[in-house]
N, C-alpha and C. Protein backbone atom coordinates (compact mmCIF):
# COMPACT_ATOMS: atom_id res chain seq x y z
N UNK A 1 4.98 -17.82 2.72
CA UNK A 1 5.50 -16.50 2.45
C UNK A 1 4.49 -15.47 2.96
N UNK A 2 4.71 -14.09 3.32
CA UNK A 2 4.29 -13.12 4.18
C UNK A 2 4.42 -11.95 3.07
N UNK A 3 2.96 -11.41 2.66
CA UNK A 3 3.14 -10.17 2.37
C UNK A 3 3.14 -9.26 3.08
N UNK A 4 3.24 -8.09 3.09
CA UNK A 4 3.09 -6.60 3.40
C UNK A 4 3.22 -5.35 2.58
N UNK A 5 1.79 -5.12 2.99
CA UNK A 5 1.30 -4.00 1.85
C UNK A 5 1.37 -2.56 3.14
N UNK A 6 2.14 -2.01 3.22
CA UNK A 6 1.79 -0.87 4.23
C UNK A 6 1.72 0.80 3.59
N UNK A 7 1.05 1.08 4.39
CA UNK A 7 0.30 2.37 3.88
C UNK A 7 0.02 3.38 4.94
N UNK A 8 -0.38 4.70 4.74
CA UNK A 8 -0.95 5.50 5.41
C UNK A 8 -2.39 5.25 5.50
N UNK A 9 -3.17 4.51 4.27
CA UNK A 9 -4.31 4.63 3.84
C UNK A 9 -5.28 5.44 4.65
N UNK A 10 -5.26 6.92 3.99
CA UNK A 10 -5.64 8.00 4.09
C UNK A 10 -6.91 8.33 2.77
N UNK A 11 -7.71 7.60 2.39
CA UNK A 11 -7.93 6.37 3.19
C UNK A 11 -8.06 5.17 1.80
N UNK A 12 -8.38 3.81 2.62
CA UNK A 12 -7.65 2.86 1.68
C UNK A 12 -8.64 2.58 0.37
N UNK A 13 -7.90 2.03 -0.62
CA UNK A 13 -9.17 2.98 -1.71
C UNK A 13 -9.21 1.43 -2.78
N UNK A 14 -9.97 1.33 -3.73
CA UNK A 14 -10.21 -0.14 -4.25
C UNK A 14 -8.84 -0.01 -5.00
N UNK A 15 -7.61 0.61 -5.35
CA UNK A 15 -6.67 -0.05 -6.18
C UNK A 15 -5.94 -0.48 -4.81
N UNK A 16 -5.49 -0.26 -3.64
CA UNK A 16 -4.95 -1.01 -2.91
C UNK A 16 -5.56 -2.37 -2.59
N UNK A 17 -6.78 -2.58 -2.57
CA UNK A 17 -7.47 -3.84 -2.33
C UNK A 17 -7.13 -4.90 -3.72
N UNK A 18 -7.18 -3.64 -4.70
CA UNK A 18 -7.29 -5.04 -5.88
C UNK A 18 -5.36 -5.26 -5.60
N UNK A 19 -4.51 -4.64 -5.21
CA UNK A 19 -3.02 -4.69 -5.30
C UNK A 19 -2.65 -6.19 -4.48
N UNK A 20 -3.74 -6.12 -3.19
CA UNK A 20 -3.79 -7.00 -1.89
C UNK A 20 -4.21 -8.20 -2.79
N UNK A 21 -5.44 -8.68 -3.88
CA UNK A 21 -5.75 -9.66 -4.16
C UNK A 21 -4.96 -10.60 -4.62
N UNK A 22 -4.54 -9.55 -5.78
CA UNK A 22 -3.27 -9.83 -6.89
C UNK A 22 -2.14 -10.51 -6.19
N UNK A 23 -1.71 -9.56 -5.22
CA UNK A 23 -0.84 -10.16 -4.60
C UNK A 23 -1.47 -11.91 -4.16
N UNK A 24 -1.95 -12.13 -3.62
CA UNK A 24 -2.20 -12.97 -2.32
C UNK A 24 -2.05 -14.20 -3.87
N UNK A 25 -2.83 -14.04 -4.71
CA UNK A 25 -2.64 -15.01 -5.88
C UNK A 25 -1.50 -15.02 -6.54
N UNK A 26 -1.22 -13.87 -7.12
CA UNK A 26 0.32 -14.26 -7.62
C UNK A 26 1.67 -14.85 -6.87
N UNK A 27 1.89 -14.07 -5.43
CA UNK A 27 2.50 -14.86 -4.98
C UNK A 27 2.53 -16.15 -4.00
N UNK A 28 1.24 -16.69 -4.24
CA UNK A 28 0.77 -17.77 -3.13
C UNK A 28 0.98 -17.26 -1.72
N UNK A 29 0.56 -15.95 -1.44
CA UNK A 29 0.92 -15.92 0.19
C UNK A 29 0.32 -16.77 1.19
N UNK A 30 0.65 -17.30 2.34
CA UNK A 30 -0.19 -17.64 3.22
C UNK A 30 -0.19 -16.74 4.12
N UNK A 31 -0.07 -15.60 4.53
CA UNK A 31 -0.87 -14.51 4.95
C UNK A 31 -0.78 -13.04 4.52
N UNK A 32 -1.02 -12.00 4.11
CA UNK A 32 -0.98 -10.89 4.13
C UNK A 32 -1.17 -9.77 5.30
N UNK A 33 -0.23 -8.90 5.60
CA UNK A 33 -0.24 -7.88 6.35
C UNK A 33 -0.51 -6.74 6.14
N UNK A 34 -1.46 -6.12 6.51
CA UNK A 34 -1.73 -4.59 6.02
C UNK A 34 -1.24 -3.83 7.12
N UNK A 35 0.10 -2.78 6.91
CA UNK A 35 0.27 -2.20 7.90
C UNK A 35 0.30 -0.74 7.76
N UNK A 36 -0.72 -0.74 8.82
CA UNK A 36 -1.34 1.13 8.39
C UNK A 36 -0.29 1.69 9.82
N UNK A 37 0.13 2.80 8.76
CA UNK A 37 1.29 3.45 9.72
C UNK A 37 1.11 4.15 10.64
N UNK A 38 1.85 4.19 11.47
CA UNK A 38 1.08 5.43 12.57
C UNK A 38 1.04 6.82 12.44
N UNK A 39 2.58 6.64 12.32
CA UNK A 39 3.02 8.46 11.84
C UNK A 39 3.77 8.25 11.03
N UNK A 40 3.32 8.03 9.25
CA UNK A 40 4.25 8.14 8.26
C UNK A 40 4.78 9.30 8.00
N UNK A 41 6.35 8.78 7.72
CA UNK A 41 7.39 9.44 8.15
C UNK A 41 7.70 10.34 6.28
N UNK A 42 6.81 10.08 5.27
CA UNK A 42 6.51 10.02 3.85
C UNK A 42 5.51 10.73 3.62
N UNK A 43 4.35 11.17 4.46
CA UNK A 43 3.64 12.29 3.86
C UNK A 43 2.79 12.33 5.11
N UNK A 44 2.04 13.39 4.61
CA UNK A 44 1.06 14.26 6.03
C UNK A 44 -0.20 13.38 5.82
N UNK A 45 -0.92 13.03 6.76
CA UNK A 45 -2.71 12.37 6.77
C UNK A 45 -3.53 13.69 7.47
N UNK A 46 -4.21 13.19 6.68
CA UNK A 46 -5.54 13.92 7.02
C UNK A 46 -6.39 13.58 8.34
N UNK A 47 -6.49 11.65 8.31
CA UNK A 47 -7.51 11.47 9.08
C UNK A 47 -6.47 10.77 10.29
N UNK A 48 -6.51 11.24 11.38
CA UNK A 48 -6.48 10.25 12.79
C UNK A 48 -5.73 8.42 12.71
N UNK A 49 -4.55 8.33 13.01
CA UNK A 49 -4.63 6.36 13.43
C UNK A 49 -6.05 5.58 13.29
N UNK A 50 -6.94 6.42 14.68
CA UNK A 50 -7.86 4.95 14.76
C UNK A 50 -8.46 5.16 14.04
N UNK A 51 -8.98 6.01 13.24
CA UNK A 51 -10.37 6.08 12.11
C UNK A 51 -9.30 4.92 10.81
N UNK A 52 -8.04 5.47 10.51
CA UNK A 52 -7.65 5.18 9.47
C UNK A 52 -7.66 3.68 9.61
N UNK A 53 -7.19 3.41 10.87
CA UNK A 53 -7.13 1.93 11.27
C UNK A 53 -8.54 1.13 10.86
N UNK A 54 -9.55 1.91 11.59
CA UNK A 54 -10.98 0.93 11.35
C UNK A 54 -11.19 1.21 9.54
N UNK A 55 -10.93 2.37 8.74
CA UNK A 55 -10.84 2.30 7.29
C UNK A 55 -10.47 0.83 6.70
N UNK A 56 -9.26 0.74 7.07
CA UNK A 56 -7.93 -0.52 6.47
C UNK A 56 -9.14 -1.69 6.79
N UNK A 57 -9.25 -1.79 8.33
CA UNK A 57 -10.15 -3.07 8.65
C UNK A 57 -11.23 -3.49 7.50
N UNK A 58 -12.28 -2.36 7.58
CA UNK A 58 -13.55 -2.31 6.37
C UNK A 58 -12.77 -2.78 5.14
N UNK A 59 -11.80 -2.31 4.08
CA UNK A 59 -11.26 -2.40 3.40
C UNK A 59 -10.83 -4.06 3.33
N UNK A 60 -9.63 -4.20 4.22
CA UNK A 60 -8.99 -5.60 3.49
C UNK A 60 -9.76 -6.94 4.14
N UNK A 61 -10.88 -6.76 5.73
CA UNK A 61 -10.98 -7.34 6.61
C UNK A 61 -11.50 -8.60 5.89
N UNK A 62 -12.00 -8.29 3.95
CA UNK A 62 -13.05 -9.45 4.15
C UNK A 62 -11.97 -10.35 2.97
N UNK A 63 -10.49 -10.36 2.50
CA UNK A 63 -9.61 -11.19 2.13
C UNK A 63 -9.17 -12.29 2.72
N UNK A 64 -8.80 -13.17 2.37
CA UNK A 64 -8.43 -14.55 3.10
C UNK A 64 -7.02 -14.22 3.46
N UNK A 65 -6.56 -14.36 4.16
CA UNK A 65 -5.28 -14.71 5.28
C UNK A 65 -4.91 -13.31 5.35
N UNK A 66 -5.25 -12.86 5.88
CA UNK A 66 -5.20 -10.98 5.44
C UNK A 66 -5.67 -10.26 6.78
N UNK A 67 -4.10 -9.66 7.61
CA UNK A 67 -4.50 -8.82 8.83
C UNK A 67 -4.39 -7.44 8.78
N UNK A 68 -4.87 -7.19 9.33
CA UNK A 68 -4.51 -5.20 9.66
C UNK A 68 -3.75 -5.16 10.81
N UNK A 69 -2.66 -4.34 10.73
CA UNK A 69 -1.72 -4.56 12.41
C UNK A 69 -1.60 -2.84 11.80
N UNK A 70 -1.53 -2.61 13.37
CA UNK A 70 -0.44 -0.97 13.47
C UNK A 70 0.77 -0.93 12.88
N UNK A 71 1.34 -0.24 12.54
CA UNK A 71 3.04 -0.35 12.09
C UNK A 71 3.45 1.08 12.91
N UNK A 72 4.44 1.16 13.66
CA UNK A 72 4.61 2.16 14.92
C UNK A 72 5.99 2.61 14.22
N UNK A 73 6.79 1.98 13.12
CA UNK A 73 7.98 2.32 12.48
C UNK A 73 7.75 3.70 11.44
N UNK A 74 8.06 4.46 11.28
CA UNK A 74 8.08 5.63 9.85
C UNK A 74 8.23 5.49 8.88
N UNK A 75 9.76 4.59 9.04
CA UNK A 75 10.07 3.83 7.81
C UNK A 75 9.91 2.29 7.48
N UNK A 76 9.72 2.28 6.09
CA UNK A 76 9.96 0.82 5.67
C UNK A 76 11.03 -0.03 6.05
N UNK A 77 12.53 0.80 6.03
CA UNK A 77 13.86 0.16 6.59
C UNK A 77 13.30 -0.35 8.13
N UNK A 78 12.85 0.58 9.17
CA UNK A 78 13.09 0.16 10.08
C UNK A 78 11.95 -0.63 10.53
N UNK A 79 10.77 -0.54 9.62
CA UNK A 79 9.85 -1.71 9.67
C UNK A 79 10.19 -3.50 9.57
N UNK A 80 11.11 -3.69 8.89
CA UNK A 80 11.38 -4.44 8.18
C UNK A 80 12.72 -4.73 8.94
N UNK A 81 13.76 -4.28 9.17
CA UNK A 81 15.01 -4.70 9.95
C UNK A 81 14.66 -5.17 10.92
N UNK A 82 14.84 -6.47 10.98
CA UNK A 82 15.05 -8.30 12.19
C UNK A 82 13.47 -7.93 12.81
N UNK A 83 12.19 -7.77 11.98
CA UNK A 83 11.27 -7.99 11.92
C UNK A 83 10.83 -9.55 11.80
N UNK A 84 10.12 -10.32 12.89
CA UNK A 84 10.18 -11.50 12.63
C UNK A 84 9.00 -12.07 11.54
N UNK A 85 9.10 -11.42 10.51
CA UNK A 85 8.33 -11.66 8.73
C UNK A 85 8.47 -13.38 8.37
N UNK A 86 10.04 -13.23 8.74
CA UNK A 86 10.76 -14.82 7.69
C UNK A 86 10.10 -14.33 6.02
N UNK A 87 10.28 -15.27 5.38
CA UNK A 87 10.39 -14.97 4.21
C UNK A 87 9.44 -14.14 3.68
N UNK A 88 9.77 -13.17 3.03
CA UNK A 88 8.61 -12.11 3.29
C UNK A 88 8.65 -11.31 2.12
N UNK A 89 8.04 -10.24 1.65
CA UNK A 89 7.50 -9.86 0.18
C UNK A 89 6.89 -8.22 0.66
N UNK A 90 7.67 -7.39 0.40
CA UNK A 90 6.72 -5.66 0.52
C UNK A 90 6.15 -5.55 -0.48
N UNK A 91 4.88 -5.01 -0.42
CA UNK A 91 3.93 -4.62 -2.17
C UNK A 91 4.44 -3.44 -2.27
N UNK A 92 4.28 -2.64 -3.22
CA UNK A 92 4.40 -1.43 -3.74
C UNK A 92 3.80 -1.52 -4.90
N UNK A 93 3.41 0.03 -5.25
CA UNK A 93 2.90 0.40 -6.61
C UNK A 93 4.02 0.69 -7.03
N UNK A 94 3.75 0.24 -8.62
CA UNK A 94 4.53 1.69 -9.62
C UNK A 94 5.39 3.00 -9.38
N UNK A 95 3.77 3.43 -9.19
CA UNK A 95 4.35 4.94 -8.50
C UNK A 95 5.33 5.00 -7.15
N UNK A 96 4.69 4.15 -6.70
CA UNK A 96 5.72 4.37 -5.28
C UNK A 96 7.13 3.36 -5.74
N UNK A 97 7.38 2.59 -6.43
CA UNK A 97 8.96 2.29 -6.92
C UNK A 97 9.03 3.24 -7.68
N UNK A 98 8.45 3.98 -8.76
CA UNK A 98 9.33 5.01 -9.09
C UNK A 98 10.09 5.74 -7.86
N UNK A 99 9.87 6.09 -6.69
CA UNK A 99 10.41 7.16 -5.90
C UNK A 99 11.17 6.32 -5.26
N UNK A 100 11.27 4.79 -5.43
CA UNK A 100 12.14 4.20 -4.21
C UNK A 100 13.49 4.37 -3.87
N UNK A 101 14.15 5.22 -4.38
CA UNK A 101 15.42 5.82 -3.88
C UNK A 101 15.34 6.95 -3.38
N UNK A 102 14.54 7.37 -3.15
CA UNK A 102 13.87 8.57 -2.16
C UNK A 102 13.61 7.97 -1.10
N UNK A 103 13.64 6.76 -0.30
CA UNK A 103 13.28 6.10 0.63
C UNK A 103 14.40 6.06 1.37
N UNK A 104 14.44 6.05 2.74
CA UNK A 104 15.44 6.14 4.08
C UNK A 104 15.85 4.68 3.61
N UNK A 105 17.11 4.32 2.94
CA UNK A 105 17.87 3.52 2.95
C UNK A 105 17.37 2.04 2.05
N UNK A 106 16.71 2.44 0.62
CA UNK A 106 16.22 1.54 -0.14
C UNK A 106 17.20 0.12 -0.21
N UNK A 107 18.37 0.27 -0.30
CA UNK A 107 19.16 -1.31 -0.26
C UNK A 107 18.91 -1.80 0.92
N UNK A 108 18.60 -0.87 2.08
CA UNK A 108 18.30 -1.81 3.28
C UNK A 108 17.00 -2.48 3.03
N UNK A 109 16.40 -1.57 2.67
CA UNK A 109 15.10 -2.83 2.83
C UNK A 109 15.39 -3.89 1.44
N UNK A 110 15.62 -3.68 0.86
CA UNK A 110 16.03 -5.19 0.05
C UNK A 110 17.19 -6.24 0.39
N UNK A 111 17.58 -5.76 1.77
CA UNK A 111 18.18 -6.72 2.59
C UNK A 111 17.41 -7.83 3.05
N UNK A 112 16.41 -6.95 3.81
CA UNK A 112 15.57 -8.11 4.75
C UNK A 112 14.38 -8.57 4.20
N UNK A 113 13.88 -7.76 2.95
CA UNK A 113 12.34 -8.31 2.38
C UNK A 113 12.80 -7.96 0.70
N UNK A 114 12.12 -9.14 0.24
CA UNK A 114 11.85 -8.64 -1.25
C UNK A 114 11.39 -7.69 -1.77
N UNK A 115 11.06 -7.17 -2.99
CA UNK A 115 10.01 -6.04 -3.55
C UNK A 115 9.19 -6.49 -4.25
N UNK A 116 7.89 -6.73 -4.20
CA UNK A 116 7.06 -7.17 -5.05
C UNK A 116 6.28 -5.95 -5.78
N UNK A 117 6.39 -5.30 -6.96
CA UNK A 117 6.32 -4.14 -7.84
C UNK A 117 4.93 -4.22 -8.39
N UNK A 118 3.80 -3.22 -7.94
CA UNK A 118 2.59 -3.60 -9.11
C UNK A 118 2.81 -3.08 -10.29
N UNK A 119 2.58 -3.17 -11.06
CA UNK A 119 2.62 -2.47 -12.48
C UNK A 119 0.80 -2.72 -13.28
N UNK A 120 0.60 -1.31 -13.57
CA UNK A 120 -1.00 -1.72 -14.52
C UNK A 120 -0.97 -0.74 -15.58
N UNK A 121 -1.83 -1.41 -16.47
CA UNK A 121 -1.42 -0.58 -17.89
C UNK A 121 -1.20 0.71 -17.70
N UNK A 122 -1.17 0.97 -18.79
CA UNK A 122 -0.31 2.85 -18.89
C UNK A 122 0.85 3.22 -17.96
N UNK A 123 1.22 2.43 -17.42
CA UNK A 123 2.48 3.07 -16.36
C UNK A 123 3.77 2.99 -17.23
N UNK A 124 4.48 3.97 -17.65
CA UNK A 124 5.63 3.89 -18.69
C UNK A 124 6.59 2.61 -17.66
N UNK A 125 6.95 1.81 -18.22
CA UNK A 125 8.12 1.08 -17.45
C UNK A 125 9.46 1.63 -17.59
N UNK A 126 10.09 2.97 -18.29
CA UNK A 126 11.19 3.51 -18.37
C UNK A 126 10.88 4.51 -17.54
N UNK A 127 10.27 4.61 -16.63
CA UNK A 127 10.19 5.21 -15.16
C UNK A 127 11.12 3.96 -14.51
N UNK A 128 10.63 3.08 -14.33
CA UNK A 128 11.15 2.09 -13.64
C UNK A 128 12.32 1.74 -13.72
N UNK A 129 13.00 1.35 -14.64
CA UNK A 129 14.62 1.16 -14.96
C UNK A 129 15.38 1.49 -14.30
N UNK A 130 15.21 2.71 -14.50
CA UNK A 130 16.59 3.40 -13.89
C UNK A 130 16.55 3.10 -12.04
N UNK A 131 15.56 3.02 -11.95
CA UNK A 131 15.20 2.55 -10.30
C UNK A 131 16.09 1.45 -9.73
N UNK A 132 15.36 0.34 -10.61
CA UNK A 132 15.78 -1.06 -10.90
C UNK A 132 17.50 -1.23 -10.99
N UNK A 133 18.44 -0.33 -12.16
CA UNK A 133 19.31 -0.32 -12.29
C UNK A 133 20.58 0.02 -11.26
N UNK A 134 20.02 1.19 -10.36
CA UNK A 134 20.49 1.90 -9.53
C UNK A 134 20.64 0.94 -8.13
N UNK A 135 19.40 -0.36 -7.99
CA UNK A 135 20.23 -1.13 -6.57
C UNK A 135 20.73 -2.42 -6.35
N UNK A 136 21.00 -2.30 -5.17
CA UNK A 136 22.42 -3.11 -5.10
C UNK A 136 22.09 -4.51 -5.45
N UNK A 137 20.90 -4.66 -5.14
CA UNK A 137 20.04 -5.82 -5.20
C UNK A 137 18.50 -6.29 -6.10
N UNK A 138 18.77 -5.67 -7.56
CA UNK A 138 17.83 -5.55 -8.47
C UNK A 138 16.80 -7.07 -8.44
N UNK A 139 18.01 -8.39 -8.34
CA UNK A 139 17.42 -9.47 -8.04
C UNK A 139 16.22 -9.44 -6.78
N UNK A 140 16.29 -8.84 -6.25
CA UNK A 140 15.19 -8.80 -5.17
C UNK A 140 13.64 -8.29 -5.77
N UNK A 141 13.77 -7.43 -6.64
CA UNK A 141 12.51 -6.94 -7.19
C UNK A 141 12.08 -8.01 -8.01
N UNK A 142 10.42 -8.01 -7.80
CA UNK A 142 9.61 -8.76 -8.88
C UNK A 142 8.34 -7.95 -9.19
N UNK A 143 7.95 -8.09 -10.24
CA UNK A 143 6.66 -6.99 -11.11
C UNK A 143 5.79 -8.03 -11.09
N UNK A 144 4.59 -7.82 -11.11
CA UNK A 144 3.24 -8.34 -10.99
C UNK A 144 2.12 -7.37 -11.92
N UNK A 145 1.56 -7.70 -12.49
CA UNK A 145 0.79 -6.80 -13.42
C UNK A 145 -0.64 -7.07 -12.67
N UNK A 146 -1.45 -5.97 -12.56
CA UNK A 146 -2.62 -5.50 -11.75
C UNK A 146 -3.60 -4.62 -12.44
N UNK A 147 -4.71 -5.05 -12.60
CA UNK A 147 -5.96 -4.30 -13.06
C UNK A 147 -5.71 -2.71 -13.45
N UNK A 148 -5.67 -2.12 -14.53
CA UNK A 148 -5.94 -0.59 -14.28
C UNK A 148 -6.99 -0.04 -13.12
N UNK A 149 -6.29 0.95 -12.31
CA UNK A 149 -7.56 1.19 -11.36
C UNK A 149 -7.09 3.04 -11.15
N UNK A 150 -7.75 3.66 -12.18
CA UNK A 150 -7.25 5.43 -11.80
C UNK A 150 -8.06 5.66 -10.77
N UNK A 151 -7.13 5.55 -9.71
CA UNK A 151 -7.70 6.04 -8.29
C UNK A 151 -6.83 6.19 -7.81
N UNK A 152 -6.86 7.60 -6.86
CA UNK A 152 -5.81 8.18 -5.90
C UNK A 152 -6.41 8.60 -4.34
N UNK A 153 -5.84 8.46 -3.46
CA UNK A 153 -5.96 9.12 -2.16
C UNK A 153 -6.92 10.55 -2.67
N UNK A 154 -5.86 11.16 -2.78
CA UNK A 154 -6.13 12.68 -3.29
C UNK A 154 -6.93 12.87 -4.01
N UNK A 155 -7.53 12.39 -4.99
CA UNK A 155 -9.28 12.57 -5.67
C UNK A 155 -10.31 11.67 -4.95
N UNK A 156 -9.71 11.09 -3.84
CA UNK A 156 -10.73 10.53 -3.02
C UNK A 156 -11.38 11.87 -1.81
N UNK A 157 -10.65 12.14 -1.47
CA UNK A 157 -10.35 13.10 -0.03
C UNK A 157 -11.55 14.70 -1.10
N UNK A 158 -10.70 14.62 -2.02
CA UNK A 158 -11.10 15.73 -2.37
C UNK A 158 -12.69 15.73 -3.09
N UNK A 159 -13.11 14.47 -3.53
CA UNK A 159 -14.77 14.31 -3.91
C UNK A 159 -15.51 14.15 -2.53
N UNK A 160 -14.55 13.72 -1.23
CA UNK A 160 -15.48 13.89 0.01
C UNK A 160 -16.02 15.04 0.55
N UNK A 161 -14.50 15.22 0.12
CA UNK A 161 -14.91 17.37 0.94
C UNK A 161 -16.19 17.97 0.66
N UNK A 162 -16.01 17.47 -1.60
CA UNK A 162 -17.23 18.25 -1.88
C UNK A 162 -18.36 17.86 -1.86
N UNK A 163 -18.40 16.95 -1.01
CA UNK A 163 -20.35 16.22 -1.19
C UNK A 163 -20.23 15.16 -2.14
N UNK A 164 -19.26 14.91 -3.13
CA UNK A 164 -19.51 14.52 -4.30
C UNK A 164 -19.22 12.82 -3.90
N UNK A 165 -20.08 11.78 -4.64
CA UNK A 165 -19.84 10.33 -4.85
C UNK A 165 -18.35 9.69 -4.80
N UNK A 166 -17.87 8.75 -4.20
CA UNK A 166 -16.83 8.31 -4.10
C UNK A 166 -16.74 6.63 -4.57
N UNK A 167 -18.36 6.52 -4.59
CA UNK A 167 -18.45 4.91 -4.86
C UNK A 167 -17.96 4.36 -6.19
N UNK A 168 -17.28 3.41 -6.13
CA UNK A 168 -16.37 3.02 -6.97
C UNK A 168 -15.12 3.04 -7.23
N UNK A 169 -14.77 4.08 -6.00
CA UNK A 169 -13.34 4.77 -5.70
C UNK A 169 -12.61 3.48 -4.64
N UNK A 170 -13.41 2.76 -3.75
CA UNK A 170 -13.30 3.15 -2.26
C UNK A 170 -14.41 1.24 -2.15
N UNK A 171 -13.62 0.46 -1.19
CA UNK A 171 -15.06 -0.49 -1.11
C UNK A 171 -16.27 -0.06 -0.74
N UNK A 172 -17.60 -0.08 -0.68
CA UNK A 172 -18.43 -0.01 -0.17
C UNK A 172 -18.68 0.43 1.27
N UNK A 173 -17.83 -0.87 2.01
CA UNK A 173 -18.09 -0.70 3.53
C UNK A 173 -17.11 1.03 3.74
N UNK A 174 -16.29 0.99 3.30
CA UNK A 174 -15.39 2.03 3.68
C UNK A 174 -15.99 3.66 3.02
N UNK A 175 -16.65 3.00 1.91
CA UNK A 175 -17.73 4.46 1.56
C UNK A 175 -18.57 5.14 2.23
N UNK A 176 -19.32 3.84 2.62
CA UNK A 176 -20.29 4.13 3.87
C UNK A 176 -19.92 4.57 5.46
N UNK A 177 -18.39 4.36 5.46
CA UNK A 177 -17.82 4.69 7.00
C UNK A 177 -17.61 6.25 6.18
N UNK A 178 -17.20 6.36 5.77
CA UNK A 178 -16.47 7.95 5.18
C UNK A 178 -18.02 8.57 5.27
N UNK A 179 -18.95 8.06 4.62
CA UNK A 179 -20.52 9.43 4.96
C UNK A 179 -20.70 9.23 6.10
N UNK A 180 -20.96 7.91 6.86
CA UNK A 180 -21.80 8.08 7.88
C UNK A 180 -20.94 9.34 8.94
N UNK A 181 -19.54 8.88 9.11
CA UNK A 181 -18.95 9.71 9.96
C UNK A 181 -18.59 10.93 9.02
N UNK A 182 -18.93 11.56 7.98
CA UNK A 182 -18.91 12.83 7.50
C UNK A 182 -17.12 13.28 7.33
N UNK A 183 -16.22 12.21 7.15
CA UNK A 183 -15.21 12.29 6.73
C UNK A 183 -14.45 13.17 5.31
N UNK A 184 -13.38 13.84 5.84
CA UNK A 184 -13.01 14.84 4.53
C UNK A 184 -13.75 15.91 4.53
N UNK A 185 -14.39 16.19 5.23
CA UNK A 185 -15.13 17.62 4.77
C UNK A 185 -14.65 19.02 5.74
């Protein structure tokens, strides 16, 4: 089985890594895909493809069966439609299934790939329901429970700007790419 965790990762921060672990164990993957988008078609980036690209690398490079590829699609639908995956598994957070009917054609992608759902404490699950309830293909979703990790893009970006510490936010290697190259500011 084939995960895919795809992202803008703007930039990629330790709750996506711990999301990637979780995954790779809970669902026995034999490989994981990290696909950092080019031009997500879902929100604005800050930093450049290739920086974000070498980010993702630092980030997931040191997981077992675990690649970084471009993803050149906007959307998840068209990522994923007669994509040659075979049996295959999208991660998502919480947060991001809460909005999944805000997505360019959410029953499509539970055509061609499963949903594998993180969930970590404090996340109300009656956010989720009505999500769940609403598609065509609820059987496709599965929840996985994952470390609390309060970390966001957006209080990452924004402790860079100000000079301020990010370690603990962010792996190491990817901390150290964000100062050395003076990223966010």
């Amino acid at each position: 089985m084939t995960g895919l965790l795809g992202g803008a990762f703007d930039p990629p921060h330790n709750g996506h890594v711990a999301l990637a672990q979780t995954a790779l164990e809970h669902f026995g993957l034999e490989r994981l895909l990290a696909l950092v988008v080019v031009d997500p078609g879902h929100r604005d980036v800050v930093l450049d493809f290739p920086t974000r690209f070498a980010l993702a690398e630092l980030a997931f490079g040191g997981l077992p069966h675990t690649e970084v590829v471009a993803e050149e699609h906007r959307f998840t639908v068209d990522a994923v439609r007669g994509a040659p995956f075979g049996d295959a598994i999208f991660l998502v957070g919480a947060d991001e299934f809460a909005g999944f009917l805000a997505w360019k054609e959410p029953d499509g992608v539970l055509e061609e790939v499963r949903l594998g759902v993180a969930t970590r404490p404090g996340f109300p699950r009656e956010r989720l329901e009505p999500v769940l309830q609403a598609l065509a293909r609820p059987d496709r979703v599965e929840f996985f429970a994952i470390p609390e990790l309060p970390v966001s893009g957006t209080e990452i970006r924004g402790r860079a700007a100000g000079g301020e510490s990010i370690d603990g936010l962010v792996p190491p290697a990817v901390a150290a790419e964000i100062d050395r190259l003076g990223l966010y500011r």
